[in-house]
N, C-alpha and C. Protein backbone atom coordinates (compact mmCIF):
# COMPACT_ATOMS: atom_id res chain seq x y z
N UNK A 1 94.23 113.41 94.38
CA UNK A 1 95.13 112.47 95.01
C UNK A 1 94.30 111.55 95.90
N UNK A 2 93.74 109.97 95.63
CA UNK A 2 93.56 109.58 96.65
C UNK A 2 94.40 109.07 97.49
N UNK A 3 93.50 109.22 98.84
CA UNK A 3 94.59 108.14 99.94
C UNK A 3 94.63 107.29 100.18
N UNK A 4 96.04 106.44 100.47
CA UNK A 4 96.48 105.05 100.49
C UNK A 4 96.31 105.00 101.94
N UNK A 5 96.79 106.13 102.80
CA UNK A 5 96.86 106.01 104.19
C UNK A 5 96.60 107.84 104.51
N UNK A 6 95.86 108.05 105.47
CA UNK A 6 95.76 109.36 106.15
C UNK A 6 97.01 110.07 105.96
N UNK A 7 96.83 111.30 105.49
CA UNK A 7 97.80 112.86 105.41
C UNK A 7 98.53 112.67 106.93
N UNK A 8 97.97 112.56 107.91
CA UNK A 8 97.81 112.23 109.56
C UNK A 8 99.24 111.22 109.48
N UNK A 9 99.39 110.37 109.11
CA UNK A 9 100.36 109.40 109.40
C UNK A 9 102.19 110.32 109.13
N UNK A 10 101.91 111.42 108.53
CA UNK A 10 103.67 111.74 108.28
C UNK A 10 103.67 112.59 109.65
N UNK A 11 102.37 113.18 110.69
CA UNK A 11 102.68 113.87 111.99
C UNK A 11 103.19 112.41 112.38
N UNK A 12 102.71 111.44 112.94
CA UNK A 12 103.14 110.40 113.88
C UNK A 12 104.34 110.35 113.27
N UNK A 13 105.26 110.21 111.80
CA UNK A 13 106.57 109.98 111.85
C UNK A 13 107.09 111.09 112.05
N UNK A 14 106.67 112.72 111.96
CA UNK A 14 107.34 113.67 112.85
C UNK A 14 107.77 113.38 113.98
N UNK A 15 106.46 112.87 114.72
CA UNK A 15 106.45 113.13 116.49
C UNK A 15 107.62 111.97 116.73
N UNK A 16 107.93 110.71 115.57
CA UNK A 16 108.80 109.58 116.37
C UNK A 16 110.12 109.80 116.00
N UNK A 17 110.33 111.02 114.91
CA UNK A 17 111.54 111.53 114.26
C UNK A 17 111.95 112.40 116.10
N UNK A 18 111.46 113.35 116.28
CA UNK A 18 111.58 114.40 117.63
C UNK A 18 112.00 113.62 118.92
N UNK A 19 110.79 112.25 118.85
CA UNK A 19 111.31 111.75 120.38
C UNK A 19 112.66 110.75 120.13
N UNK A 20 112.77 110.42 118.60
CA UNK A 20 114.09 108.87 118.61
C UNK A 20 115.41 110.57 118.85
N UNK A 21 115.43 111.46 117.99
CA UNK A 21 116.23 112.86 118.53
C UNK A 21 116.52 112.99 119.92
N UNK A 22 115.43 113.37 121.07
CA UNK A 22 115.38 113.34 122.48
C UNK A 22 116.47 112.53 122.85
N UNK A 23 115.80 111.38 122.13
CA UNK A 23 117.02 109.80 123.09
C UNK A 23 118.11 109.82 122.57
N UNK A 24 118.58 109.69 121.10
CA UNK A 24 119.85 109.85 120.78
C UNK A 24 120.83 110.91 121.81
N UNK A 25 119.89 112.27 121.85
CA UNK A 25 120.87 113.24 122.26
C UNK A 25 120.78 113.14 123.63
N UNK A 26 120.18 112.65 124.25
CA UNK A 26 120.21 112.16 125.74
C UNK A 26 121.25 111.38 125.98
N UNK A 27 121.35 110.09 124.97
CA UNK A 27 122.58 109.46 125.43
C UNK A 27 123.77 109.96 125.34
N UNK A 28 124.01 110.75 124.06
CA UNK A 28 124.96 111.79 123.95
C UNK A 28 125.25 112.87 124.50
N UNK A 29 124.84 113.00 125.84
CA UNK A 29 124.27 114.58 126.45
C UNK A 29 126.25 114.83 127.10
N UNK A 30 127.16 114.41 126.79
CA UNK A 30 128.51 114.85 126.91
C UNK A 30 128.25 115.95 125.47
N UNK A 31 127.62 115.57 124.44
CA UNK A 31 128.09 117.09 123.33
C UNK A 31 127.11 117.60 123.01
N UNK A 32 125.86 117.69 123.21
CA UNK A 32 124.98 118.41 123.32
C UNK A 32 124.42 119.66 124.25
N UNK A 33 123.90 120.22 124.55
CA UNK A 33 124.00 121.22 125.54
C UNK A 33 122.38 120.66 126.16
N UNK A 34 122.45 120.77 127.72
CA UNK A 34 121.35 119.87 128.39
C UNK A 34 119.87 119.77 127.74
N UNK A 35 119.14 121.46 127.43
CA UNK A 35 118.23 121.66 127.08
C UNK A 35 117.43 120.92 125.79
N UNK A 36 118.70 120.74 125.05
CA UNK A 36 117.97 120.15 123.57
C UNK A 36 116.96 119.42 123.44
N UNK A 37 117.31 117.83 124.69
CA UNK A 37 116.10 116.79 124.51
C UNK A 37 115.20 116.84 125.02
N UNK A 38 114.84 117.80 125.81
CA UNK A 38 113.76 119.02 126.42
C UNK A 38 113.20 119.55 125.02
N UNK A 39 113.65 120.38 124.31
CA UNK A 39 113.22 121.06 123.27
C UNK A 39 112.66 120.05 122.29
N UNK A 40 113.37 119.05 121.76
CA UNK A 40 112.91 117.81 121.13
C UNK A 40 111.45 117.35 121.87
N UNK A 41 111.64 117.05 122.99
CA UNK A 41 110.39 116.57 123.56
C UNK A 41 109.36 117.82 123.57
N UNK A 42 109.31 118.23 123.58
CA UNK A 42 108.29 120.20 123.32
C UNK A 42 107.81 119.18 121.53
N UNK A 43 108.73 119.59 120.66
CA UNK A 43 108.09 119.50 119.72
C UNK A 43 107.02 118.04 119.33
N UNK A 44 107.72 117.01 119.95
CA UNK A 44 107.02 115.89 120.06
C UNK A 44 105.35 115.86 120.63
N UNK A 45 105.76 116.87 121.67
CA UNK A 45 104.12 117.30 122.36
C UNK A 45 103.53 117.52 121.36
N UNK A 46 104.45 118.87 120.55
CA UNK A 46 103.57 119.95 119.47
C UNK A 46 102.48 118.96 118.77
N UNK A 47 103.60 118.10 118.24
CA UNK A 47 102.54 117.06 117.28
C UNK A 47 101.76 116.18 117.72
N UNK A 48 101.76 115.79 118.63
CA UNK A 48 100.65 114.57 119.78
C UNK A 48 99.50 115.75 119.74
N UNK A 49 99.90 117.59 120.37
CA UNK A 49 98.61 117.95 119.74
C UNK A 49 98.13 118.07 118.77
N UNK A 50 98.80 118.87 117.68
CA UNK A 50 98.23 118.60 116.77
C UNK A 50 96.93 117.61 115.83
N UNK A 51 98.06 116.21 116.32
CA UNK A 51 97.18 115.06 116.46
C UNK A 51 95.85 114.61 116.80
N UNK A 52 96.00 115.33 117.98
CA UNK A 52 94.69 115.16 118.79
C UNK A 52 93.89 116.01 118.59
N UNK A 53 93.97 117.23 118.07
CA UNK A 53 93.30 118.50 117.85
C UNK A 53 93.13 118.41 116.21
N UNK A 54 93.68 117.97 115.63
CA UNK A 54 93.75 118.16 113.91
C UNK A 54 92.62 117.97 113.44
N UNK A 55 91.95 116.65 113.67
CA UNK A 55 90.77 116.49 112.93
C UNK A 55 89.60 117.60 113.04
N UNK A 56 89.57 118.55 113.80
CA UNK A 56 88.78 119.91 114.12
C UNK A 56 89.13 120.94 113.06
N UNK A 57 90.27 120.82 113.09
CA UNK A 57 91.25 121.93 112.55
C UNK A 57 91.43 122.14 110.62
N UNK A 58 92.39 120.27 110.61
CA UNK A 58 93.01 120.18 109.72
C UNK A 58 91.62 119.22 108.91
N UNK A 59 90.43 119.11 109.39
CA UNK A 59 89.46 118.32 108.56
C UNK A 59 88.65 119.68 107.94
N UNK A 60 89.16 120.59 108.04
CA UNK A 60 88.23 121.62 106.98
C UNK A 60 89.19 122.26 105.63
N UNK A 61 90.23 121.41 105.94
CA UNK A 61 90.92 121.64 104.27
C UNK A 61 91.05 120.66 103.74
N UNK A 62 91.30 120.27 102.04
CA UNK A 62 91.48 119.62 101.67
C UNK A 62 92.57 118.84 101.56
N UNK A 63 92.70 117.49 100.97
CA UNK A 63 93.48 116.51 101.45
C UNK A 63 94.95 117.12 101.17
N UNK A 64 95.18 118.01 100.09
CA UNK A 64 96.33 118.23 99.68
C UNK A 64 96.81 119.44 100.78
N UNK A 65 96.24 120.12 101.24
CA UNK A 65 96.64 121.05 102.11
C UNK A 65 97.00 120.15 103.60
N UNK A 66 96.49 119.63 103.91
CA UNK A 66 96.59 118.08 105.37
C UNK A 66 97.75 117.69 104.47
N UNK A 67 97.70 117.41 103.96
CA UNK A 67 99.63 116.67 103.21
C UNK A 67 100.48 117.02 103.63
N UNK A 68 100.48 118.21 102.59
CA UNK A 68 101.68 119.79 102.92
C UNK A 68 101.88 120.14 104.19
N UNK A 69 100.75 119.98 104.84
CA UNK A 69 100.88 120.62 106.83
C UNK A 69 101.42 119.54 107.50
N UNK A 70 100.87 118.53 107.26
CA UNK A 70 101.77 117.18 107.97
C UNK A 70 102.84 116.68 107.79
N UNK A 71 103.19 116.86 105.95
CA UNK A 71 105.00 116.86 105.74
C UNK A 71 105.58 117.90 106.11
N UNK A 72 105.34 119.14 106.20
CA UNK A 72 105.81 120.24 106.85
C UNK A 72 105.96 119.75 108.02
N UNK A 73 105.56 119.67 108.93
CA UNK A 73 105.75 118.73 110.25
C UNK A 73 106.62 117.71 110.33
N UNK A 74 107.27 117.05 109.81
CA UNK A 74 107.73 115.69 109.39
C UNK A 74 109.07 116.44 108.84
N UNK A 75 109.11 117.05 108.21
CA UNK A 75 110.79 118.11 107.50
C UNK A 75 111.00 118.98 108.73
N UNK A 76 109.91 119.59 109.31
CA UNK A 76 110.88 120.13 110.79
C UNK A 76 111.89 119.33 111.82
N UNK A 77 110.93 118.12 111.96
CA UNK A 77 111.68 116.83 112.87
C UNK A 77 112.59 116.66 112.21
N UNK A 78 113.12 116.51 111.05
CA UNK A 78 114.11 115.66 110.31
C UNK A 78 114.57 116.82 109.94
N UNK A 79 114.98 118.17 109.78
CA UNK A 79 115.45 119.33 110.13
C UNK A 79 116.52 119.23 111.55
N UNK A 80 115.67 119.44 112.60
CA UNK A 80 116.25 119.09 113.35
C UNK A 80 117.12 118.09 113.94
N UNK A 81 116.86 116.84 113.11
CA UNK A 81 117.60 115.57 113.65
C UNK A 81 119.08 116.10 112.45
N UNK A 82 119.09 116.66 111.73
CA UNK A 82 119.94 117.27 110.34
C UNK A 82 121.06 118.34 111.03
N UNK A 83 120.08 118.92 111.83
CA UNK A 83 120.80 120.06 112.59
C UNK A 83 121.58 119.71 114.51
N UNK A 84 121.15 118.83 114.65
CA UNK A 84 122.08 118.08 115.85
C UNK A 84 122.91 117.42 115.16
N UNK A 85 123.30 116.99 114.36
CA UNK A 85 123.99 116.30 113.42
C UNK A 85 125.25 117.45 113.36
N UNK A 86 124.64 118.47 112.18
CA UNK A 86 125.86 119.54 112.04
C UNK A 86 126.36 119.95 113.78
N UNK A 87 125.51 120.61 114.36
CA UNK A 87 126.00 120.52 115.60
C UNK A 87 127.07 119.91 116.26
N UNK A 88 127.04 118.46 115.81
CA UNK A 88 128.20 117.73 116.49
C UNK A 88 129.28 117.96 115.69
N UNK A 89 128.89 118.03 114.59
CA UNK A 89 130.40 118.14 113.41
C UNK A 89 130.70 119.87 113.61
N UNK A 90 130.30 121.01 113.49
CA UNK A 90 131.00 121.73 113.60
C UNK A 90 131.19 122.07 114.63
N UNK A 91 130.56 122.26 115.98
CA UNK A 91 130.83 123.47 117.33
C UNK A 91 131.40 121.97 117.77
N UNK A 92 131.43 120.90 117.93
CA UNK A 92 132.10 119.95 118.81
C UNK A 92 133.08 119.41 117.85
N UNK A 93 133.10 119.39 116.82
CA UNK A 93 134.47 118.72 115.59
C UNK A 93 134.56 117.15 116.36
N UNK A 94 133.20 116.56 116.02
CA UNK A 94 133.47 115.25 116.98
C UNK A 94 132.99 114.85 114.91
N UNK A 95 134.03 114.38 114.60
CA UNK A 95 133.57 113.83 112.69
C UNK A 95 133.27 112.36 113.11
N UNK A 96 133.53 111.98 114.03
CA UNK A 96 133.81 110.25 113.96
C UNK A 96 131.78 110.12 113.92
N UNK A 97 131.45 110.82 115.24
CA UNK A 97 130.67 110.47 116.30
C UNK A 97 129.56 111.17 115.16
N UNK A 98 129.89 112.53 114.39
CA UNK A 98 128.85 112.99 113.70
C UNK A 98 128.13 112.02 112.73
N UNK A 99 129.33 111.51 112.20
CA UNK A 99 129.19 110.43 110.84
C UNK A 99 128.49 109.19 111.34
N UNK A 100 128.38 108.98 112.35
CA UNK A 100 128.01 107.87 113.16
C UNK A 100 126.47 108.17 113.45
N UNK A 101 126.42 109.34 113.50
CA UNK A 101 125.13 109.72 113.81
C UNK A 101 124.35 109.66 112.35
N UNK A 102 124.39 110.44 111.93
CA UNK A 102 124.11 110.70 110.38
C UNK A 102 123.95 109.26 110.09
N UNK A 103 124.69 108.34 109.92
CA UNK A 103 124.07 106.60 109.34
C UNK A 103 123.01 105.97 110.21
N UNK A 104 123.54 106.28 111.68
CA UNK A 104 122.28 105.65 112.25
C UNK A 104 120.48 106.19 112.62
N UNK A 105 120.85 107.30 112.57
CA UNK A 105 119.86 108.20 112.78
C UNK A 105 119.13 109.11 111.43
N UNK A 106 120.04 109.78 111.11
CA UNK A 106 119.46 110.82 109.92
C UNK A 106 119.60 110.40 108.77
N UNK A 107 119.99 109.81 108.41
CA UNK A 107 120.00 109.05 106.58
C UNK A 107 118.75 108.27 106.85
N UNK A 108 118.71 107.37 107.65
CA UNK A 108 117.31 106.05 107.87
C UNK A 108 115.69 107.00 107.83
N UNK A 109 116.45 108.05 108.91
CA UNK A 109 114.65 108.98 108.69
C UNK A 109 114.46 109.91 107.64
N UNK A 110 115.81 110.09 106.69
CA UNK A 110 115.38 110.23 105.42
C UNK A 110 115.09 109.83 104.57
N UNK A 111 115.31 108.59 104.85
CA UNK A 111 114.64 107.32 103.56
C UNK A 111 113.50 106.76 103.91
N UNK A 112 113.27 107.19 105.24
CA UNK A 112 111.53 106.80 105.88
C UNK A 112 110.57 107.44 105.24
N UNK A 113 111.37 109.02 105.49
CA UNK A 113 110.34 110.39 104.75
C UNK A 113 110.03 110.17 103.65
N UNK A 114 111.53 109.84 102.76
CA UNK A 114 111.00 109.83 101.15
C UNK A 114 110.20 108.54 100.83
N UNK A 115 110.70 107.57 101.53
CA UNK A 115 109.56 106.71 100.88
C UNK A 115 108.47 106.32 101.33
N UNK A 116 107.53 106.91 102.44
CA UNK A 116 106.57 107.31 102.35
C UNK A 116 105.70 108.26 101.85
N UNK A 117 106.03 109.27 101.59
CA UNK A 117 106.21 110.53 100.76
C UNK A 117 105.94 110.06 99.26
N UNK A 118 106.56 109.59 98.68
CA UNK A 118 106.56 108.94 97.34
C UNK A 118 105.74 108.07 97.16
N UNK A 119 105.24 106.45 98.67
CA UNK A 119 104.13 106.53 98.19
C UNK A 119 102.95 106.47 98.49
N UNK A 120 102.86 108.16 99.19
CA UNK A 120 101.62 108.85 99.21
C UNK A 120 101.27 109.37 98.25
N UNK A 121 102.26 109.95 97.34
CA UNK A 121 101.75 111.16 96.52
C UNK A 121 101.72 110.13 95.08
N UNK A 122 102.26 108.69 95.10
CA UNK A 122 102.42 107.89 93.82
C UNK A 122 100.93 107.10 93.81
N UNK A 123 100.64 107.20 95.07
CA UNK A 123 99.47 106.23 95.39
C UNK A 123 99.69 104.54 95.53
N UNK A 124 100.95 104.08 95.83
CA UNK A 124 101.55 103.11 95.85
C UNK A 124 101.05 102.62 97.70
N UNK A 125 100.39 101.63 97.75
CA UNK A 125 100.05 101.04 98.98
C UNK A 125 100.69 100.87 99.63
N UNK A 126 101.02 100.85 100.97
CA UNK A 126 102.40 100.17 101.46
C UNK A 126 101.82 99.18 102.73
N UNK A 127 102.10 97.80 102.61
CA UNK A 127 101.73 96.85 103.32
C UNK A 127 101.97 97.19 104.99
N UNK A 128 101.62 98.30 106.01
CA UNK A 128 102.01 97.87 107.24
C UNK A 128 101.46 96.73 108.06
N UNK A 129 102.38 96.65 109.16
CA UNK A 129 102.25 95.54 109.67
C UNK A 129 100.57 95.73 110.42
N UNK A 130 99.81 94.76 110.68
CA UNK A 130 98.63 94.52 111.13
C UNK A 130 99.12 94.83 112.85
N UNK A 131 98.14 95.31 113.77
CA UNK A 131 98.66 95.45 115.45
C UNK A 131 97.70 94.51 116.06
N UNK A 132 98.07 93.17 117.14
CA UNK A 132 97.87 92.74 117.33
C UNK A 132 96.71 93.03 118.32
N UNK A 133 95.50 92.03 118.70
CA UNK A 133 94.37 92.91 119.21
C UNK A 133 94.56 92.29 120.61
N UNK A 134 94.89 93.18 121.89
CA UNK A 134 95.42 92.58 122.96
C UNK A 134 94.06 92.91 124.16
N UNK A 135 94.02 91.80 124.71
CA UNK A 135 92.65 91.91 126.11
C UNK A 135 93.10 93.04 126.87
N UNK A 136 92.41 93.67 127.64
CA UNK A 136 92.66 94.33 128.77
C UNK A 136 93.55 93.84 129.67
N UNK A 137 93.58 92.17 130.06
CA UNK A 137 94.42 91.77 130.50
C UNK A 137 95.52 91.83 130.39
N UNK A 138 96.20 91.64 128.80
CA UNK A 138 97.50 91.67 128.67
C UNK A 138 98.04 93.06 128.72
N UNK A 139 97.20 94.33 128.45
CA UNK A 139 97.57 95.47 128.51
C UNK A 139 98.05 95.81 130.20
N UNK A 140 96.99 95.29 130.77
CA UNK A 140 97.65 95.37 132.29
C UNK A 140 99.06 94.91 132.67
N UNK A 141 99.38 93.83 132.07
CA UNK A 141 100.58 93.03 132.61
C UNK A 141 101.19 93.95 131.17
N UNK A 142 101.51 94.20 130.26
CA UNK A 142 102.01 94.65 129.55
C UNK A 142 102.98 96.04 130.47
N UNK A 143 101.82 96.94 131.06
CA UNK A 143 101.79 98.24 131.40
C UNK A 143 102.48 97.76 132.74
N UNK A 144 102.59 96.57 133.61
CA UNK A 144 103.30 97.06 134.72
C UNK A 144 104.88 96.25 134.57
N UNK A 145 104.67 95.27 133.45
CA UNK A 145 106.05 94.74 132.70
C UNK A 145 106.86 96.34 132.49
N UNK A 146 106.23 96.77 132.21
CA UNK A 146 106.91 98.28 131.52
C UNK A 146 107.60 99.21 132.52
N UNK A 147 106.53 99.06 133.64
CA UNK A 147 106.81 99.88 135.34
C UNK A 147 107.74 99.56 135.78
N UNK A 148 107.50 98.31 135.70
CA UNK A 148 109.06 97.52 136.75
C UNK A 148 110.44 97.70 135.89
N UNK A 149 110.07 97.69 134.51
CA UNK A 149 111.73 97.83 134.25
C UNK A 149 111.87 99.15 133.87
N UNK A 150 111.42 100.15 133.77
CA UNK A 150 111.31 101.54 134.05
C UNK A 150 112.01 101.79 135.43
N UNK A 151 111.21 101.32 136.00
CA UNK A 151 111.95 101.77 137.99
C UNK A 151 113.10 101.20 137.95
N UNK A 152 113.46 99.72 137.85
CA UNK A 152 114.93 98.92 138.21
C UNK A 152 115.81 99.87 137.53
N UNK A 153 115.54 100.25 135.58
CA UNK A 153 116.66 101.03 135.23
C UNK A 153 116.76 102.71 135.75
N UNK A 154 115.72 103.26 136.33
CA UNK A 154 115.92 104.56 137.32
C UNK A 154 116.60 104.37 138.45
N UNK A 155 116.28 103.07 139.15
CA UNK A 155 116.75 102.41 140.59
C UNK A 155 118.37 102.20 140.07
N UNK A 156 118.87 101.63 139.09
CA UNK A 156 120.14 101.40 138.80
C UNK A 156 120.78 102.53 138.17
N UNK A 157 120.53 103.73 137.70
CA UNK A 157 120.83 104.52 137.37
C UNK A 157 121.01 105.36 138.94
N UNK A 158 120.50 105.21 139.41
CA UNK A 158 120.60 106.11 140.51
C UNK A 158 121.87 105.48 141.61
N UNK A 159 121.35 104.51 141.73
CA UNK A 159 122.75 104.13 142.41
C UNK A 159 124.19 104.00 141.90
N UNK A 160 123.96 103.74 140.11
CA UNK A 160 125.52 103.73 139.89
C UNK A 160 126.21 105.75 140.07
N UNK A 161 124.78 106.34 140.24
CA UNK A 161 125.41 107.63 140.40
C UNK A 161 125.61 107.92 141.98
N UNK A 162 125.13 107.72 142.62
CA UNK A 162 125.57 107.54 144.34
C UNK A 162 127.13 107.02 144.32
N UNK A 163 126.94 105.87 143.84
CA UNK A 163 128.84 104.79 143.90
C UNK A 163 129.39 105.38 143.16
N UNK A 164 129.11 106.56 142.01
CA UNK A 164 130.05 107.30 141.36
C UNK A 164 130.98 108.52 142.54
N UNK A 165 129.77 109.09 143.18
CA UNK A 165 130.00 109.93 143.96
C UNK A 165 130.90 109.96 145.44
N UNK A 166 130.19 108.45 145.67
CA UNK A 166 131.14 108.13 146.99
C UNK A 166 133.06 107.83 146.53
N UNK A 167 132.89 107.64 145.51
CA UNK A 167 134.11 107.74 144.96
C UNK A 167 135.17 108.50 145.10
N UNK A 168 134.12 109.58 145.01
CA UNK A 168 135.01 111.07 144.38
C UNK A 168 135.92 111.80 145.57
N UNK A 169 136.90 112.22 145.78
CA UNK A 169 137.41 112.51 147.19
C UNK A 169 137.15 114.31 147.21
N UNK A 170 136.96 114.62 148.12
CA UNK A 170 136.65 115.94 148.43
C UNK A 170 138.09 116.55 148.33
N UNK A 171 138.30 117.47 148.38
CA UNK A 171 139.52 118.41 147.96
C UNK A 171 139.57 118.86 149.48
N UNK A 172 141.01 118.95 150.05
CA UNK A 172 140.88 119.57 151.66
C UNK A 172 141.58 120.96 151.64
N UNK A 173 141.41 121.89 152.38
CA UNK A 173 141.64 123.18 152.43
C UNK A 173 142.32 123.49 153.29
């Protein structure tokens, strides 16, 4: 089998299958139970190590065994994004919200899987996009563009939960 692109590339769509999971079920955290996007984010680590550790590891087998270990990786994430899914449809009987999920989330990262998958193993090239080559400079302003609206939406999150609270009337005894 040669490669069109590194065995390596189906962990990175694991690890972005686990963390887009995290956020979905974060925003959804009314039917989920708190821990999950915790657990999601665990596995996301798993594979960042992996990642980082693999070429030690996973460079003393051959390419077809790095395949199998990295789509194995890649069917756990999308396992799981399969299984928050049922989750919502059976223990919460939320069908609207499940089905909703399932189109936006789990059908798309199954058609990611398979058709990368198909063509890795077809040997079919697949044009990605080129990444633009950015100065140190712009990475700076990039990285504190990122800070500031990171904080404002923590800063606004936090206060609409304060003005939620001052709301609330205490119960008198």
């Amino acid at each position: 089998m040669a490669a069109v692109f590194a065995p390596q590339f189906f962990l990175l769509i694991g690890i972005e299958l686990f963390l887009a999971g995290s956020i979905v079920t974060t925003l959804l955290e009314d039917y989920y139970p708190a821990s999950l996007p915790y657990i999601l984010d665990v596995g996301a680590f798993v594979g960042l190590v992996q990642l980082w550790f693999g070429p030690n590891y996973l460079g003393g087998l051959n390419e077809v065994l790095q395949f199998y270990y990295c789509v194995g990786f890649a069917l756990i994430a999308l396992l799981s994004l399969v299984g928050a899914n049922v989750y919502l449809f059976l223990a919460k009987r939320r069908v609207f919200l499940s089905g909703a999920f399932g189109l936006v989330v789990t059908v798309p990262a199954c058609l990611v899987l398979l058709f990368f998958g198909s063509a890795y193993v077809n040997d079919i090239p697949v044009a990605l996009p080129p990444l633009p080559v950015l100065s140190w400079t712009e990475v700076y302003v990039l990285f504190f563009a990122s800070a500031v609206i990171l904080f404002s939406a923590m800063a606004f999150l936090v206060y609409q939960r304060k003005r939620k609270n001052m709301h609330v009337k205490k119960p008198t005894k």
